[in-house]
PDB file of N, CA and C in Angstrom:
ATOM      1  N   UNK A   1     177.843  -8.960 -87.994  1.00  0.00           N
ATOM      2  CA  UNK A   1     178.421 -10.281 -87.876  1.00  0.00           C
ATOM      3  C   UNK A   1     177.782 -10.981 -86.685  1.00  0.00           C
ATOM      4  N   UNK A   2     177.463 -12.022 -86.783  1.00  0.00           N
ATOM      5  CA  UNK A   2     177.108 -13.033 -85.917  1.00  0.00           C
ATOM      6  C   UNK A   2     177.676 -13.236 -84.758  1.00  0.00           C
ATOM      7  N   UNK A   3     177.732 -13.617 -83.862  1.00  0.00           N
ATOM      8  CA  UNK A   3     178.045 -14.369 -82.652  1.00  0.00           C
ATOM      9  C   UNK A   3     178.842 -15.451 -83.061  1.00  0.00           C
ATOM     10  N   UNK A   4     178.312 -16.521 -83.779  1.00  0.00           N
ATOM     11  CA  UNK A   4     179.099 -17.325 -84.199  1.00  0.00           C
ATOM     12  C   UNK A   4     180.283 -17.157 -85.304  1.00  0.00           C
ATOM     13  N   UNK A   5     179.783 -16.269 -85.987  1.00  0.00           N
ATOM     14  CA  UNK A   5     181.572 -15.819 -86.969  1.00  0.00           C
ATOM     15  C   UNK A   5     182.356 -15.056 -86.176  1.00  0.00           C
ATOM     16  N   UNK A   6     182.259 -14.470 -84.896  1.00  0.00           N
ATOM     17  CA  UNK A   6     183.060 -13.997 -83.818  1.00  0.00           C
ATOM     18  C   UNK A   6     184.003 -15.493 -83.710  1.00  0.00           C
ATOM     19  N   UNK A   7     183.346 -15.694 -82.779  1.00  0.00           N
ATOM     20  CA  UNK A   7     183.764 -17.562 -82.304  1.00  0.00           C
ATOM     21  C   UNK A   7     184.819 -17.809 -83.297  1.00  0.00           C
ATOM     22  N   UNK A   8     184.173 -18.022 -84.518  1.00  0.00           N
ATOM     23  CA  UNK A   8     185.321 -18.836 -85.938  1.00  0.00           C
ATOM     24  C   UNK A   8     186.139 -17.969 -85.699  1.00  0.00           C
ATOM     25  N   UNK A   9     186.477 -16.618 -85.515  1.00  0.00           N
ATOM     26  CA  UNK A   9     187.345 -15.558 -86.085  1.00  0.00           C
ATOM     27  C   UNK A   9     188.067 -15.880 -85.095  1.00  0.00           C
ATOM     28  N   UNK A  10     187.874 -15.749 -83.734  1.00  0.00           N
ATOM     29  CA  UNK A  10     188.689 -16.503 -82.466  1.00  0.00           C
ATOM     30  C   UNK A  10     189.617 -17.237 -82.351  1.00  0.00           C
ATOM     31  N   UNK A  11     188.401 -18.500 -82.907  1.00  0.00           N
ATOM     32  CA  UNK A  11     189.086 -19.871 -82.806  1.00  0.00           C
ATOM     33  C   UNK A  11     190.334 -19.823 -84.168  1.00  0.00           C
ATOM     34  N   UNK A  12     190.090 -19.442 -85.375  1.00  0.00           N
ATOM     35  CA  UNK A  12     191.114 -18.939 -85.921  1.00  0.00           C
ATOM     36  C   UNK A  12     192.716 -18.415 -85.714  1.00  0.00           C
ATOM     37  N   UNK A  13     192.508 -17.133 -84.961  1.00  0.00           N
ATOM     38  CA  UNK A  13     193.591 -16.594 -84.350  1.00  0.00           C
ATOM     39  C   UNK A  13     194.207 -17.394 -83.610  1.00  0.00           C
ATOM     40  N   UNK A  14     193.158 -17.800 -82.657  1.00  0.00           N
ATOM     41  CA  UNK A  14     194.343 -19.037 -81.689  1.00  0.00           C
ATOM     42  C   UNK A  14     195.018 -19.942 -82.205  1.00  0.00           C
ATOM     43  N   UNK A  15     194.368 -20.506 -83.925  1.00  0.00           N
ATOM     44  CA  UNK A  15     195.399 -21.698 -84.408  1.00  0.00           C
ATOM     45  C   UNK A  15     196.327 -21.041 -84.829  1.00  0.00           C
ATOM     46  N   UNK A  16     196.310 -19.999 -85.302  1.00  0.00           N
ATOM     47  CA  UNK A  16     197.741 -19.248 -85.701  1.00  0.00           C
ATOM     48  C   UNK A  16     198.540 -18.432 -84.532  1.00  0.00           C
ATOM     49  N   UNK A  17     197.792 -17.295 -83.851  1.00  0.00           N
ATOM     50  CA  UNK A  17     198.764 -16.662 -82.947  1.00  0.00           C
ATOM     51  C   UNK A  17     198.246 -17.650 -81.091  1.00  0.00           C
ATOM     52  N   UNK A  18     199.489 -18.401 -80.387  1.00  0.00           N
ATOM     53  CA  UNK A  18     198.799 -18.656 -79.297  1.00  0.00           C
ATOM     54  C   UNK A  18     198.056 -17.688 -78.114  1.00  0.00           C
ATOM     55  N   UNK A  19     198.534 -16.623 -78.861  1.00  0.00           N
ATOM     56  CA  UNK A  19     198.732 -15.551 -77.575  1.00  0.00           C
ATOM     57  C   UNK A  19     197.740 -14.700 -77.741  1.00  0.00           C
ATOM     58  N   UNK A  20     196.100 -14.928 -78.435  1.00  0.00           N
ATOM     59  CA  UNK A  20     194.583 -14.255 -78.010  1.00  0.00           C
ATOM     60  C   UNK A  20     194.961 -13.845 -76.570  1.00  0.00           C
ATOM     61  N   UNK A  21     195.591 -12.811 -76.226  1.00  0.00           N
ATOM     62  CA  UNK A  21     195.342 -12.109 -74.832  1.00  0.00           C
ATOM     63  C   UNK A  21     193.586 -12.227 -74.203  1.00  0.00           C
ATOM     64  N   UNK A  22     192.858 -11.076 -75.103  1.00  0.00           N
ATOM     65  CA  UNK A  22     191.766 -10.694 -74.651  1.00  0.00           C
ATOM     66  C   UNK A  22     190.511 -10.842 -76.086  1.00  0.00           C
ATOM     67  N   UNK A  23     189.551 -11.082 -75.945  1.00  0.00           N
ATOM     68  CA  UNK A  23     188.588 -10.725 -77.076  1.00  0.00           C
ATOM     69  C   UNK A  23     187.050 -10.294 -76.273  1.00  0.00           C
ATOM     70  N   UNK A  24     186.141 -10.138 -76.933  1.00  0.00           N
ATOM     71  CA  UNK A  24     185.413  -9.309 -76.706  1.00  0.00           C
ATOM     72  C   UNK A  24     183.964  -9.230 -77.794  1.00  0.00           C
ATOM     73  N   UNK A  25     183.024  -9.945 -77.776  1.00  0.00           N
ATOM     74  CA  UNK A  25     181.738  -9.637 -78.775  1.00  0.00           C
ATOM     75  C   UNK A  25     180.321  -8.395 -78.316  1.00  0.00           C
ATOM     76  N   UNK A  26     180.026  -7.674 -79.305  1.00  0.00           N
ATOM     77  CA  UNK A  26     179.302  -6.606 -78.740  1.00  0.00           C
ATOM     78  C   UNK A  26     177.997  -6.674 -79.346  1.00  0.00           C
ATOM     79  N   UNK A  27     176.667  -7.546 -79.104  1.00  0.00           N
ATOM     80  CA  UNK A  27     176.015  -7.648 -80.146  1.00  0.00           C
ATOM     81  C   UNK A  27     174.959  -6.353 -80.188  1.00  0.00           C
ATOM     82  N   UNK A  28     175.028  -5.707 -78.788  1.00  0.00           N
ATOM     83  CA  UNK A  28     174.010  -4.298 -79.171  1.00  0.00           C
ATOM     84  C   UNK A  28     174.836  -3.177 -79.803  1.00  0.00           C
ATOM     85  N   UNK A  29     176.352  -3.390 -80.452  1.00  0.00           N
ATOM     86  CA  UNK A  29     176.842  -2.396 -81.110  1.00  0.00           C
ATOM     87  C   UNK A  29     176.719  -3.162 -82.590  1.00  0.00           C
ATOM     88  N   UNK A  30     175.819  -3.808 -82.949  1.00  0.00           N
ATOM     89  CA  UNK A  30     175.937  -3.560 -84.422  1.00  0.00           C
ATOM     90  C   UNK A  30     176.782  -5.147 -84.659  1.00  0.00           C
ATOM     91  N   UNK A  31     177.290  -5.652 -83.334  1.00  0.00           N
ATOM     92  CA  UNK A  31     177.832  -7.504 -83.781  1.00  0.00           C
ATOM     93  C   UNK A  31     179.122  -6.895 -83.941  1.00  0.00           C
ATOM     94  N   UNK A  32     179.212  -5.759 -83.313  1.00  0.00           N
ATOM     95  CA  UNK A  32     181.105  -5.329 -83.344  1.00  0.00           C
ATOM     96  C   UNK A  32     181.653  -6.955 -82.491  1.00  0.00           C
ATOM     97  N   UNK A  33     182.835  -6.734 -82.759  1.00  0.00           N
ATOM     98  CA  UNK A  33     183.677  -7.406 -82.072  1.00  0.00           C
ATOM     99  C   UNK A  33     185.537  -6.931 -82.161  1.00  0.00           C
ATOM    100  N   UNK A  34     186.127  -7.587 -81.568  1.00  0.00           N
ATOM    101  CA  UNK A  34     187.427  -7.420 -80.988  1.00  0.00           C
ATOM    102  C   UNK A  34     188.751  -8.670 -80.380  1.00  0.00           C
ATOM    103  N   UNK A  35     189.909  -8.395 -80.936  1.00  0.00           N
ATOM    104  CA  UNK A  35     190.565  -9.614 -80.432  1.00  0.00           C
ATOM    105  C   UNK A  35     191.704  -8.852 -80.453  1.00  0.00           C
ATOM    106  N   UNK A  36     192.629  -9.108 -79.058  1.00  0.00           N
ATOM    107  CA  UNK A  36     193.970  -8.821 -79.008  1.00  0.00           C
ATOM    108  C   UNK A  36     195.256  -9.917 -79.201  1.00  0.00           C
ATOM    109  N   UNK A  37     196.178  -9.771 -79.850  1.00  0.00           N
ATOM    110  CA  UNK A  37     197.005 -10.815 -79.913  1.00  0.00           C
ATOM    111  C   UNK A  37     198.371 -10.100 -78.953  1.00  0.00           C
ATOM    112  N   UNK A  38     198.823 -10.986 -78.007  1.00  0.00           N
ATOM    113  CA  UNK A  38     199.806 -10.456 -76.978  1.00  0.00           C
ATOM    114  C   UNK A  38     201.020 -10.640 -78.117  1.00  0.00           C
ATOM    115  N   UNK A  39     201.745  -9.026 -78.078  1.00  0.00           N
ATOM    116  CA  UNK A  39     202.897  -9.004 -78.840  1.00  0.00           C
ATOM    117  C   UNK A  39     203.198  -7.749 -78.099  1.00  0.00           C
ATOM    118  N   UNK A  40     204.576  -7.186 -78.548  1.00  0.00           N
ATOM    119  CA  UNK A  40     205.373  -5.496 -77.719  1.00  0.00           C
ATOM    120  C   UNK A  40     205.432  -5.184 -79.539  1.00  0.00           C
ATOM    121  N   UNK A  41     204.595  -3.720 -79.360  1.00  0.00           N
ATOM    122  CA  UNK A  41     203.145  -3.256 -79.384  1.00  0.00           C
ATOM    123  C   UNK A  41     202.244  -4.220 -79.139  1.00  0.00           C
ATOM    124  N   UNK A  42     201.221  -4.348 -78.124  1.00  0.00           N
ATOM    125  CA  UNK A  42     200.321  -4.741 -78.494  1.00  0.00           C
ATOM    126  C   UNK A  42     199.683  -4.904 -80.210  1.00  0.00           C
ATOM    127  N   UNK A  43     198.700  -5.944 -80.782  1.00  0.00           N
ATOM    128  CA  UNK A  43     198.259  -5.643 -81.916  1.00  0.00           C
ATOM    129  C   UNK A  43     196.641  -6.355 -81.722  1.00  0.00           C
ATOM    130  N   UNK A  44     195.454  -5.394 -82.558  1.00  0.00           N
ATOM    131  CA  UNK A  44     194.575  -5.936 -82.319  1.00  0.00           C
ATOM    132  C   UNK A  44     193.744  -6.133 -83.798  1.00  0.00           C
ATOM    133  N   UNK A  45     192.192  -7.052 -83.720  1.00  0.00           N
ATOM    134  CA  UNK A  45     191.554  -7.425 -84.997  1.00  0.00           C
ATOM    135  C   UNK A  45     189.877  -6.396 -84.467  1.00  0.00           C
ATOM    136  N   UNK A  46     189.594  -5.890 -85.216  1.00  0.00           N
ATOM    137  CA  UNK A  46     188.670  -5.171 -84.551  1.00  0.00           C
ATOM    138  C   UNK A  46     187.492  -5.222 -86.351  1.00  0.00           C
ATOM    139  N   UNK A  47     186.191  -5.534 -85.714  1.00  0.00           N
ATOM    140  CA  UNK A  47     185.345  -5.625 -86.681  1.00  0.00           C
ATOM    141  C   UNK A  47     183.973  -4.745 -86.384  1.00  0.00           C
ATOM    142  N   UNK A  48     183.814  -3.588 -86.996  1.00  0.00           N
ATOM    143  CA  UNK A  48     182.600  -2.247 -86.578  1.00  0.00           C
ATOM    144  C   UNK A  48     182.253  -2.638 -87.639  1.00  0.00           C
ATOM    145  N   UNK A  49     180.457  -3.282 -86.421  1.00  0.00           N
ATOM    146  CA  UNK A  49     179.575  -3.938 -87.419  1.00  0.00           C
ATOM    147  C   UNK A  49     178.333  -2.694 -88.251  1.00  0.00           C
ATOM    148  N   UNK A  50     179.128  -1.650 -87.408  1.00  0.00           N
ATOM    149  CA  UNK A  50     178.238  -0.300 -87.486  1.00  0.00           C
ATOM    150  C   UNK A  50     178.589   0.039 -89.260  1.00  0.00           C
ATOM    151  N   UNK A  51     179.991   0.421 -89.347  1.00  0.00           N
ATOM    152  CA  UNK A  51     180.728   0.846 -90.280  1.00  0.00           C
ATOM    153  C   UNK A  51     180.851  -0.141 -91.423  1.00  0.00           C
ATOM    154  N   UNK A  52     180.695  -1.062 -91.235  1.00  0.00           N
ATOM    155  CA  UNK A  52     181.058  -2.312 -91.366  1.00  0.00           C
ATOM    156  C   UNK A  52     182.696  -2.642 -92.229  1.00  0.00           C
ATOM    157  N   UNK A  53     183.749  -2.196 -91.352  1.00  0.00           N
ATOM    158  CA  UNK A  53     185.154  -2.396 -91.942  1.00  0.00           C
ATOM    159  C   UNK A  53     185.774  -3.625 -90.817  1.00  0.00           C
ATOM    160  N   UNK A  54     186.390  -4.437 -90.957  1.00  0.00           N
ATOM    161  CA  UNK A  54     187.411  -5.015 -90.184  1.00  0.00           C
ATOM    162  C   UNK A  54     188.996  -4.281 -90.001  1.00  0.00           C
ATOM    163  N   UNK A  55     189.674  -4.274 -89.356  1.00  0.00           N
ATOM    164  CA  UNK A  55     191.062  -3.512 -89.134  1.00  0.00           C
ATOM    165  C   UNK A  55     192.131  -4.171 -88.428  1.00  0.00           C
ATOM    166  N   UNK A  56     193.479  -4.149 -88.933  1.00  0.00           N
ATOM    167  CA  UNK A  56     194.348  -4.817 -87.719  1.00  0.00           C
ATOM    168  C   UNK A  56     195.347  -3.150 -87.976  1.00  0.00           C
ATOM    169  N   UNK A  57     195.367  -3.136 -85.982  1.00  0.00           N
ATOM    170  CA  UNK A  57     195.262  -2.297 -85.439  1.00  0.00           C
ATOM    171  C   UNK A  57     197.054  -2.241 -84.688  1.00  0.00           C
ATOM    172  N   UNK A  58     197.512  -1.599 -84.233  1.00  0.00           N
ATOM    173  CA  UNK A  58     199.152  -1.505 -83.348  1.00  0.00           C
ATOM    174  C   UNK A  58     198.605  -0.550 -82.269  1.00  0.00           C
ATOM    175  N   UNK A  59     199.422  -0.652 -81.472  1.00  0.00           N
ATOM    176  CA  UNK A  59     199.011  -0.052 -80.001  1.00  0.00           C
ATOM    177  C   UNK A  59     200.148   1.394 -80.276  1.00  0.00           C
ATOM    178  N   UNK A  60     200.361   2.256 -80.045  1.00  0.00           N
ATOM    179  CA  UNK A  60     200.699   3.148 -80.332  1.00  0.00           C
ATOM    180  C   UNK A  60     201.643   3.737 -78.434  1.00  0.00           C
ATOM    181  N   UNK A  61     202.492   4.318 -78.879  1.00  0.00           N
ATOM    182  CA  UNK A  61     203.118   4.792 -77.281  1.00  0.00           C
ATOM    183  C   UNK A  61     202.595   6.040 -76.686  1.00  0.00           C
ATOM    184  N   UNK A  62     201.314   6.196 -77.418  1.00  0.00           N
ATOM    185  CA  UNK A  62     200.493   7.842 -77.465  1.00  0.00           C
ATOM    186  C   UNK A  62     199.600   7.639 -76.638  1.00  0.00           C
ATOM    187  N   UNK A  63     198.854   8.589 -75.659  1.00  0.00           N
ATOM    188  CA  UNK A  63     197.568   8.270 -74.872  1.00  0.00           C
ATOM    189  C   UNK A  63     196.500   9.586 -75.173  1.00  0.00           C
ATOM    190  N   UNK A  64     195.285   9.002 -75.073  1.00  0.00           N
ATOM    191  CA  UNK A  64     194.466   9.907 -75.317  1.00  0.00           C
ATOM    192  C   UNK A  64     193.339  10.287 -74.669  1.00  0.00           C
ATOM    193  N   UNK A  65     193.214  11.187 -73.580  1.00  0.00           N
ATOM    194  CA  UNK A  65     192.313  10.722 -72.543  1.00  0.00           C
ATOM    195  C   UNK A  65     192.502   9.530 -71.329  1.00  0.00           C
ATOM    196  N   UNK A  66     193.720   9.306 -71.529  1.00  0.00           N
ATOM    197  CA  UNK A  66     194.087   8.388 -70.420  1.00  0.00           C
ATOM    198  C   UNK A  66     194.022   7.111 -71.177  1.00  0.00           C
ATOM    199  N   UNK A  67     193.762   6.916 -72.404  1.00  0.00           N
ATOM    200  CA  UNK A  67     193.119   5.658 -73.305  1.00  0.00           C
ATOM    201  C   UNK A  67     194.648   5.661 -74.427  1.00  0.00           C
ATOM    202  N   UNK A  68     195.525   4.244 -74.577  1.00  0.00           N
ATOM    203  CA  UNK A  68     196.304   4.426 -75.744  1.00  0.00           C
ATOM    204  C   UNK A  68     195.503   4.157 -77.011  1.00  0.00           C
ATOM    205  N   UNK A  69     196.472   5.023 -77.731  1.00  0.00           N
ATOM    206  CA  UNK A  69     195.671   5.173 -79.479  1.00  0.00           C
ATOM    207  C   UNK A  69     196.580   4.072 -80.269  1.00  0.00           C
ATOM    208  N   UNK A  70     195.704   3.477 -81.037  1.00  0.00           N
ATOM    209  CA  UNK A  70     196.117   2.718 -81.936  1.00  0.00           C
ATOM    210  C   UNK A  70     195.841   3.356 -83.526  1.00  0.00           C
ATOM    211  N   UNK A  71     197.171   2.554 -84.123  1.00  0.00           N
ATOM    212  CA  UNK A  71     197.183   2.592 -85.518  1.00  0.00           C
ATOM    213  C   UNK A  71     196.867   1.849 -86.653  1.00  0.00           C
ATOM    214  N   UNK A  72     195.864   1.983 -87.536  1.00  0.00           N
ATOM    215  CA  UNK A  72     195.421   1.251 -88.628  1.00  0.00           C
ATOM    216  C   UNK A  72     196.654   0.753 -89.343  1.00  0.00           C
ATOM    217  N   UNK A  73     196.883  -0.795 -89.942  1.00  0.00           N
ATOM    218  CA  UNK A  73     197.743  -1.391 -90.461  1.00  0.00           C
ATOM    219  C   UNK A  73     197.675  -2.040 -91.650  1.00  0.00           C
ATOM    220  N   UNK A  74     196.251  -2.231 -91.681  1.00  0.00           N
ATOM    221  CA  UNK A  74     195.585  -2.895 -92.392  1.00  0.00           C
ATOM    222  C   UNK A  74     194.021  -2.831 -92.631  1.00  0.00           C
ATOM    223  N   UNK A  75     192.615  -2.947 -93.790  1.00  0.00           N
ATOM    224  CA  UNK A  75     191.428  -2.404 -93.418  1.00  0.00           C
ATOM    225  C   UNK A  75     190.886  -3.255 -94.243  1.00  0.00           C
ATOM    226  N   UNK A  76     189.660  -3.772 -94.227  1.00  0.00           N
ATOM    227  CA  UNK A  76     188.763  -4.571 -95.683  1.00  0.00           C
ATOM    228  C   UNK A  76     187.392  -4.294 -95.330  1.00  0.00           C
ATOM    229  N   UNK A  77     186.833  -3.996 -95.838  1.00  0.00           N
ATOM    230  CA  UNK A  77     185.575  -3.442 -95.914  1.00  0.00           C
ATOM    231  C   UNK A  77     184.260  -4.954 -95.930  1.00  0.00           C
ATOM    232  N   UNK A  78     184.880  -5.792 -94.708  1.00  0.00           N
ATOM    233  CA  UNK A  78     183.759  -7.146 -95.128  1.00  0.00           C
ATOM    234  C   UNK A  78     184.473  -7.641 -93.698  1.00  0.00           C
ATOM    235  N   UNK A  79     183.893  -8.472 -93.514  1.00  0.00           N
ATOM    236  CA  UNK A  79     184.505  -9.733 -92.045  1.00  0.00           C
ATOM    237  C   UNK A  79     183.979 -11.265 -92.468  1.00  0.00           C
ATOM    238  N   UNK A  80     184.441 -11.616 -93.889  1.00  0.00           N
ATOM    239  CA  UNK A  80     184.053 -12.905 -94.105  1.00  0.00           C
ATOM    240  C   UNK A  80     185.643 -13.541 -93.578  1.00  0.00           C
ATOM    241  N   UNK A  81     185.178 -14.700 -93.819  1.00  0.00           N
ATOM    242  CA  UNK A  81     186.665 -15.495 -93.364  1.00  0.00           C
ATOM    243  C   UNK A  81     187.579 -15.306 -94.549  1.00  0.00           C
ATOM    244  N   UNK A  82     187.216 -15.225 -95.634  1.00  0.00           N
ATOM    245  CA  UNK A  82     188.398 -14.285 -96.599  1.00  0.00           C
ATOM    246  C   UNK A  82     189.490 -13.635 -95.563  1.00  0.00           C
ATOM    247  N   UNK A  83     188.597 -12.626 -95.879  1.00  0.00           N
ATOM    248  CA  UNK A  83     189.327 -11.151 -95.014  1.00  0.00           C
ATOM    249  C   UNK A  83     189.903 -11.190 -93.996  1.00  0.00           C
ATOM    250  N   UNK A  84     189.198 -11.972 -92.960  1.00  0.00           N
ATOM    251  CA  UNK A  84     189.867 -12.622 -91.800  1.00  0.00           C
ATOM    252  C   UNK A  84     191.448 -13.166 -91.739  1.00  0.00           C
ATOM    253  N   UNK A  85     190.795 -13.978 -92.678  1.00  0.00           N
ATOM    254  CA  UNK A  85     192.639 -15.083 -93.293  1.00  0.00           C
ATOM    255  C   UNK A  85     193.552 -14.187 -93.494  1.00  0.00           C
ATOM    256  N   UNK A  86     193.308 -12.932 -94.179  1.00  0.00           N
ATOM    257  CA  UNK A  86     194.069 -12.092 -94.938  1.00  0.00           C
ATOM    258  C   UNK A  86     194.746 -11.208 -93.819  1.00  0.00           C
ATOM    259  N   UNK A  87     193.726 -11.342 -92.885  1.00  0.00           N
ATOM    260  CA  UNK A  87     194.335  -9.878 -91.947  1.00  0.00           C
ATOM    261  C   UNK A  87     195.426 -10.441 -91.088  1.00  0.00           C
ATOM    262  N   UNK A  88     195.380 -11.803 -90.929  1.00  0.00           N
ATOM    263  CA  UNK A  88     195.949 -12.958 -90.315  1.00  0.00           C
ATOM    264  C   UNK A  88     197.319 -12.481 -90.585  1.00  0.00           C
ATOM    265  N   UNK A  89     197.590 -12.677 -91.902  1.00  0.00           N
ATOM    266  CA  UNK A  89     198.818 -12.134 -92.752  1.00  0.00           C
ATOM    267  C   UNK A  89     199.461 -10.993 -92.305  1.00  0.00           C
ATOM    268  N   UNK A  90     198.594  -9.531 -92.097  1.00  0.00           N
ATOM    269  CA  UNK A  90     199.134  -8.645 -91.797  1.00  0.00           C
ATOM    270  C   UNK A  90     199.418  -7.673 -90.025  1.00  0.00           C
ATOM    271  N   UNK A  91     199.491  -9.242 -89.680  1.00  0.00           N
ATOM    272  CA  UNK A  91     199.772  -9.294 -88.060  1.00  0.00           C
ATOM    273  C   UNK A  91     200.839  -9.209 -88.124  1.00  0.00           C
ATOM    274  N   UNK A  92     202.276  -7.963 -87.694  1.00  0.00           N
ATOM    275  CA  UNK A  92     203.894  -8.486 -87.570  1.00  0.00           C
ATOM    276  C   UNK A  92     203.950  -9.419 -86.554  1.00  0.00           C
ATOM    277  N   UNK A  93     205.070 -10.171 -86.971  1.00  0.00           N
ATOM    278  CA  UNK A  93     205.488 -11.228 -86.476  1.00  0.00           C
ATOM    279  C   UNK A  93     206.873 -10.976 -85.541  1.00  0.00           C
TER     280      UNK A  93
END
């Protein structure tokens, strides 16, 4: 994924959730990218440009290595703005 479909995917979230805590683009991993939406669990949008799946993710009360583990909620095997929209959906509210 692009740099710029990061951006859209962003700017997205913010028209729906105000609360983009943190995001994050990785273009020497493959155009991964990452977005947190501030909620109790945390919940995040995570796109491995390696694998190439998108995921919305829950923060979990588990640690692993000093690192908390999150839980898959949702998965689509693409990061078009389809999928995007869709994962939108499966953010709890």
């Amino acid at each position: 994924m692009s740099e710029s479909q990061y951006k859209n995917a962003v700017a997205m979230f913010q028209r729906e959730f105000v609360d983009v805590e943190e995001s994050g683009y990785r273009n020497e991993v493959f155009g991964s990218w990452w977005l947190t939406v501030k909620s109790s669990p945390p919940i995040r949008l995570v796109w491995d440009g390696k694998e190439g799946w998108l995921v919305v993710q829950r923060q979990t009360d588990r640690m692993f290595n000093g690192m908390p583990v999150w839980e898959d909620l949702w998965r689509a095997f693409e990061a078009s703005e389809r999928a995007i929209a869709e994962a939108v959906t499966h953010i709890p509210r």
